[in-house]
N, C-alpha and C. Protein backbone atom coordinates (compact mmCIF):
# COMPACT_ATOMS: atom_id res chain seq x y z
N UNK A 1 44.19 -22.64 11.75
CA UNK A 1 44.07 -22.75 10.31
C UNK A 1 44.99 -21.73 9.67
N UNK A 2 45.66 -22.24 8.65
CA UNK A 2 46.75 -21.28 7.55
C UNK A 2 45.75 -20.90 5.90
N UNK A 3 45.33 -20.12 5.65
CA UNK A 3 45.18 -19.72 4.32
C UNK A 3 46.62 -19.62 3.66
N UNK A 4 46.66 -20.65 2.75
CA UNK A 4 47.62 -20.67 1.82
C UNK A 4 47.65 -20.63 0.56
N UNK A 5 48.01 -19.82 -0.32
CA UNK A 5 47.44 -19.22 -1.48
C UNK A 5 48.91 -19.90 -2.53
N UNK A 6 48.44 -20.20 -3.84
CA UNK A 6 49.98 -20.23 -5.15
C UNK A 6 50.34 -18.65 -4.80
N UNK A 7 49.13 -17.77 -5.72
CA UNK A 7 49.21 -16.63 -5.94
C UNK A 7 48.29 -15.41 -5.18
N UNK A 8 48.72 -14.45 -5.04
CA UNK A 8 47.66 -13.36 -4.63
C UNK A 8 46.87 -12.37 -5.64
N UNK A 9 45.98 -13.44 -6.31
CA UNK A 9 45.12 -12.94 -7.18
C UNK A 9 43.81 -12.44 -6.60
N UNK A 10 42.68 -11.97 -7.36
CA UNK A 10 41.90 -11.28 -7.40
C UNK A 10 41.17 -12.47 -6.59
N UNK A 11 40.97 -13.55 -7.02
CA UNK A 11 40.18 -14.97 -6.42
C UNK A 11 40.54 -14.93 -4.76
N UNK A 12 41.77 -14.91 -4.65
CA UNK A 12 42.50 -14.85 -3.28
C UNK A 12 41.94 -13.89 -2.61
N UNK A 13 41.93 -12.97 -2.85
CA UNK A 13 41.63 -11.65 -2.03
C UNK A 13 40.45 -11.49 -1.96
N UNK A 14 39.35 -11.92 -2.90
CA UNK A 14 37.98 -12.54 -2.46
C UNK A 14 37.47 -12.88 -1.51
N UNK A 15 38.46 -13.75 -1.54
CA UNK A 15 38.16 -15.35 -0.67
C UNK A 15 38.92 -14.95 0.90
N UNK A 16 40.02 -14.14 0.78
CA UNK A 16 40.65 -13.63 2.10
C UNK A 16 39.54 -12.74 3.06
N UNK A 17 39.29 -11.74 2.06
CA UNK A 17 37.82 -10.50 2.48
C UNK A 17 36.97 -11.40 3.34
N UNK A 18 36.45 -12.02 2.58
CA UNK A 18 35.14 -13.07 2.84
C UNK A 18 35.69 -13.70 4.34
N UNK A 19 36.76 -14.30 4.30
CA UNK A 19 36.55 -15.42 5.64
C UNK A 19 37.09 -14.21 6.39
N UNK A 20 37.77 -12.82 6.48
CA UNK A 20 37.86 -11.57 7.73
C UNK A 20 36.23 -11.11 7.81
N UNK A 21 35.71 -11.37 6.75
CA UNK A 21 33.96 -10.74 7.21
C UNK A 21 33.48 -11.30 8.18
N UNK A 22 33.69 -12.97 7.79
CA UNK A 22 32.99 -13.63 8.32
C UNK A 22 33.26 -13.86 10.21
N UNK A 23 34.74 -13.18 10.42
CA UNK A 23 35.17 -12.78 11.75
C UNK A 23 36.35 -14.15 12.02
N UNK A 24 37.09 -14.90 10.63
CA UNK A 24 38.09 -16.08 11.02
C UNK A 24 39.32 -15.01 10.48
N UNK A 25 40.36 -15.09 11.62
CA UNK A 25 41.34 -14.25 11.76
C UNK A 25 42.47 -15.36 11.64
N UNK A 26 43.02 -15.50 10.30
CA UNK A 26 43.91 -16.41 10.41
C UNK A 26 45.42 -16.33 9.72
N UNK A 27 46.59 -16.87 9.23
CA UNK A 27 47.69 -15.87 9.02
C UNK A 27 47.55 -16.73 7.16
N UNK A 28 48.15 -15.51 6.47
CA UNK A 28 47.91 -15.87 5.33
C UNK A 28 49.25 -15.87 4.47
N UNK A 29 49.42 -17.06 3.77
CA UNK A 29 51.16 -17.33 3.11
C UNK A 29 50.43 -17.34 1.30
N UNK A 30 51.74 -16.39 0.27
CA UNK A 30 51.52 -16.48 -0.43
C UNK A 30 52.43 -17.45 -1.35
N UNK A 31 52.81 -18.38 -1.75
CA UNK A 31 53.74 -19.05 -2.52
C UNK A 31 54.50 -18.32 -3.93
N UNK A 32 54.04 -17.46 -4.45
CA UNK A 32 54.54 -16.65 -5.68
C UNK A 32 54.37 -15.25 -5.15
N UNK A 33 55.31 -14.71 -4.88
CA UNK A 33 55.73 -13.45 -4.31
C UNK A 33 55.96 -12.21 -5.13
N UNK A 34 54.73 -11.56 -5.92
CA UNK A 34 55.32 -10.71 -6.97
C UNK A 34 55.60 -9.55 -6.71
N UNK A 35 55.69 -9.08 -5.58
CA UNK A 35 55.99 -7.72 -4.80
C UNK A 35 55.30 -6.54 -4.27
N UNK A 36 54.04 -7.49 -4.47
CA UNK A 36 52.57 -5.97 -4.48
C UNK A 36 52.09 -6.94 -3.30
N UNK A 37 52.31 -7.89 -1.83
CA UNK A 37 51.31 -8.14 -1.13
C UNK A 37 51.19 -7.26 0.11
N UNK A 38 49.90 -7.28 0.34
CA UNK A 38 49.30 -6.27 1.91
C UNK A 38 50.12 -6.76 2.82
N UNK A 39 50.15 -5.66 3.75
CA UNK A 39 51.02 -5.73 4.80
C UNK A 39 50.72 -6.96 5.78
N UNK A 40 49.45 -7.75 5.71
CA UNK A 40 49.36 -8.78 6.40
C UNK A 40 49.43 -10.11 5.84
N UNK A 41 49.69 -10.47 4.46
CA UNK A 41 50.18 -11.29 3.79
C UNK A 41 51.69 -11.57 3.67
N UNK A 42 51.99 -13.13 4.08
CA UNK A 42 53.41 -13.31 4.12
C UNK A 42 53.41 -14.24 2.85
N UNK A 43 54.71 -14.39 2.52
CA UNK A 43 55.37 -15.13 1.59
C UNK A 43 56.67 -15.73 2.01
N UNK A 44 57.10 -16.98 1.71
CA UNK A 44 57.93 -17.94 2.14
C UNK A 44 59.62 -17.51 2.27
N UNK A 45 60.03 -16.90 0.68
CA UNK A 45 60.84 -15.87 0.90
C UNK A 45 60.86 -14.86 1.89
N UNK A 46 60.08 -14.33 2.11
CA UNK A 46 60.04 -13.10 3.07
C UNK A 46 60.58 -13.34 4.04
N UNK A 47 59.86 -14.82 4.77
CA UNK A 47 59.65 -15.28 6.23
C UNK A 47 61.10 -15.88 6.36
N UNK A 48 62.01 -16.41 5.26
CA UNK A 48 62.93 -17.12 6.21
C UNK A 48 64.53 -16.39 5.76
N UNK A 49 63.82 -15.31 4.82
CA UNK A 49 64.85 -14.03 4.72
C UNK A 49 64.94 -13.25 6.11
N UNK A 50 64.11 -12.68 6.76
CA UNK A 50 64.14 -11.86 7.93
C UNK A 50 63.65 -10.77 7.14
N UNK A 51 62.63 -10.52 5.96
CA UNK A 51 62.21 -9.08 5.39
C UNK A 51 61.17 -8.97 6.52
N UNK A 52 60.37 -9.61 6.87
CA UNK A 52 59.25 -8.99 7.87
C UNK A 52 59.20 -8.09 8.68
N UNK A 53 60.69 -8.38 9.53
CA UNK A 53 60.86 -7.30 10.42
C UNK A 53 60.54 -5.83 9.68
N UNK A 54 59.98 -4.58 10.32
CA UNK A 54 59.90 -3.34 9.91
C UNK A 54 61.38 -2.28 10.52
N UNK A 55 62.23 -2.09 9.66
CA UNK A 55 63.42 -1.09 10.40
C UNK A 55 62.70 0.11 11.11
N UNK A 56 63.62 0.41 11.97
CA UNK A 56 63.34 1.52 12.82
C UNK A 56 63.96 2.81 11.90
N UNK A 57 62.90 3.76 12.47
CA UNK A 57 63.06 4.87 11.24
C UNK A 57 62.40 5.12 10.00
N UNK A 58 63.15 6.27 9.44
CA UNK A 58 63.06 6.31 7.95
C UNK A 58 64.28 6.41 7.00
N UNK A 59 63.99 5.85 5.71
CA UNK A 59 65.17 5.65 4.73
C UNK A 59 65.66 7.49 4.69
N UNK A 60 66.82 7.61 4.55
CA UNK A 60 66.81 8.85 4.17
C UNK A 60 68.07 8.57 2.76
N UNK A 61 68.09 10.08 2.04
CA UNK A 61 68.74 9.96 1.01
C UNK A 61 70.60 9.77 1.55
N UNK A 62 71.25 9.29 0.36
CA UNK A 62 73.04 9.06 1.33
C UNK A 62 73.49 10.14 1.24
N UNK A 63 73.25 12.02 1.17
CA UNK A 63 73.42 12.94 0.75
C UNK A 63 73.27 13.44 2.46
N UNK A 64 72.48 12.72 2.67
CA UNK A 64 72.17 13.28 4.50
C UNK A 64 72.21 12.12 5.67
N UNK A 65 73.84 11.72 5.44
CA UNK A 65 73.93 10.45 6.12
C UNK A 65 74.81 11.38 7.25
N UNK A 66 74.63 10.85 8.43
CA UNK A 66 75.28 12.12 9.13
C UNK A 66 76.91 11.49 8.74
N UNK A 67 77.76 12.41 8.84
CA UNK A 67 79.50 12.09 8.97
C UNK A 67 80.09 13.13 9.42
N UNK A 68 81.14 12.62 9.75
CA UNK A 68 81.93 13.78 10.73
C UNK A 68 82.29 15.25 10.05
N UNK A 69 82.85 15.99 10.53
CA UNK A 69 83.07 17.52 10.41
C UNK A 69 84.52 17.17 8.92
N UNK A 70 83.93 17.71 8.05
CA UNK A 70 85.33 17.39 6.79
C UNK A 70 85.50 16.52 6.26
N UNK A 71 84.01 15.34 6.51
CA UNK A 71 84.60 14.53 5.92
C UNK A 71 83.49 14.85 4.29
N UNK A 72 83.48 13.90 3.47
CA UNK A 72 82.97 14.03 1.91
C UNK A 72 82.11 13.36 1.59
N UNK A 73 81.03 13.75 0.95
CA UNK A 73 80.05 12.63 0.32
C UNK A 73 80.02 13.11 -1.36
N UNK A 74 80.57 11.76 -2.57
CA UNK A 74 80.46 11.95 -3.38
C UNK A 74 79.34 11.02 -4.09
N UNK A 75 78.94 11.37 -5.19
CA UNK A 75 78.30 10.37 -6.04
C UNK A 75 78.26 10.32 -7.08
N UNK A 76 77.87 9.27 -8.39
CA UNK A 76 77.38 8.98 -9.51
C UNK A 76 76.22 8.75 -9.40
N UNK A 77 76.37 8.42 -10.76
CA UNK A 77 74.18 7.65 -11.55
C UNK A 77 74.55 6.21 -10.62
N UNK A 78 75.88 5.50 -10.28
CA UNK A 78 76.17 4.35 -10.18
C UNK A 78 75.89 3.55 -8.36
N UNK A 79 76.86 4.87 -8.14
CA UNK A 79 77.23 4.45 -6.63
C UNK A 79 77.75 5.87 -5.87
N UNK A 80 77.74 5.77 -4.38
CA UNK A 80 78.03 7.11 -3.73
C UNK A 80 79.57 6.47 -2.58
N UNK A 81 80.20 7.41 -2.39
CA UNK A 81 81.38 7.14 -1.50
C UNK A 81 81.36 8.27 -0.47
N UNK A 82 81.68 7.99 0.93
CA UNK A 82 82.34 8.72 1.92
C UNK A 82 83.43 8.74 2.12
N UNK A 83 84.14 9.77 2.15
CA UNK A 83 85.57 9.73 1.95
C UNK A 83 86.11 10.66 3.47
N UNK A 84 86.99 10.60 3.52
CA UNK A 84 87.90 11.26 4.67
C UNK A 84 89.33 11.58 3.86
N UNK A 85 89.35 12.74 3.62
CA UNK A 85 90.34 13.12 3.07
C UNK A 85 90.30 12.18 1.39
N UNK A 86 91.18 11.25 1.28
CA UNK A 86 91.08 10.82 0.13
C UNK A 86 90.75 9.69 -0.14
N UNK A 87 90.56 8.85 1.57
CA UNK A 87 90.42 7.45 1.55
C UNK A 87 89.44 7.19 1.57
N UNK A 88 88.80 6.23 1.17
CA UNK A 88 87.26 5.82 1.22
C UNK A 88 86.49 5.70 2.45
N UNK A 89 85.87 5.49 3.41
CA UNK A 89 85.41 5.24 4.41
C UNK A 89 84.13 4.37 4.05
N UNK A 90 83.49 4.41 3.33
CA UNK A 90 81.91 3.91 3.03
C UNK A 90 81.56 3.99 1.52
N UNK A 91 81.27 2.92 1.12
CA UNK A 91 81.19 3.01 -0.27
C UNK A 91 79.59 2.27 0.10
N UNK A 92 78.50 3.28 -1.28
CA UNK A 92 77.25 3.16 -1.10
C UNK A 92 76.86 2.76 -2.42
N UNK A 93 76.64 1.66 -2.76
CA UNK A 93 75.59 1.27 -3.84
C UNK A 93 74.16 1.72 -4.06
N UNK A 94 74.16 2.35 -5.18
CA UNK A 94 72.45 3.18 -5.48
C UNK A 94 71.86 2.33 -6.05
């Protein structure tokens, strides 16, 4: 069995609680994806994007991206660049 929901409203999550009480362990799809669902709720976007997967690691800031000995990390409000001498190497969208 699939619990398949439009939305992940208050009704939903009711009704999700209720049938894990009741001990039915089943996978749950949300159709309107507003960006707040539990980590065990999928959505259609998600699933055939590849977001599910979890990256290895943690995000870190582009200020502590490792780069070689001399090379540069600049930035704006906009975007950040790694540079080597004067040439770009990595250009980072914020």
């Amino acid at each position: 069995m699939i619990c398949l929901f439009d939305r992940y409203d208050q009704a939903s999550f009711d009704l999700l609680r209720s049938l894990k009480a009741t001990g039915l362990d089943c996978p749950v799809v949300v159709v309107q994806d507003d960006g707040y669902l539990s980590p065990d709720v999928e959505s259609p976007y998600s699933y055939f994007t590849g977001d599910l997967d979890t990256p290895e690691g943690r995000p870190i800031y582009f200020n502590l991206v490792p780069k070689p000995h001399l090379w540069e990390i600049r930035s704006s409000n906009v975007n950040g660049e790694i540079l080597d001498m004067i040439q770009i190497v990595l250009f980072i969208i914020l």
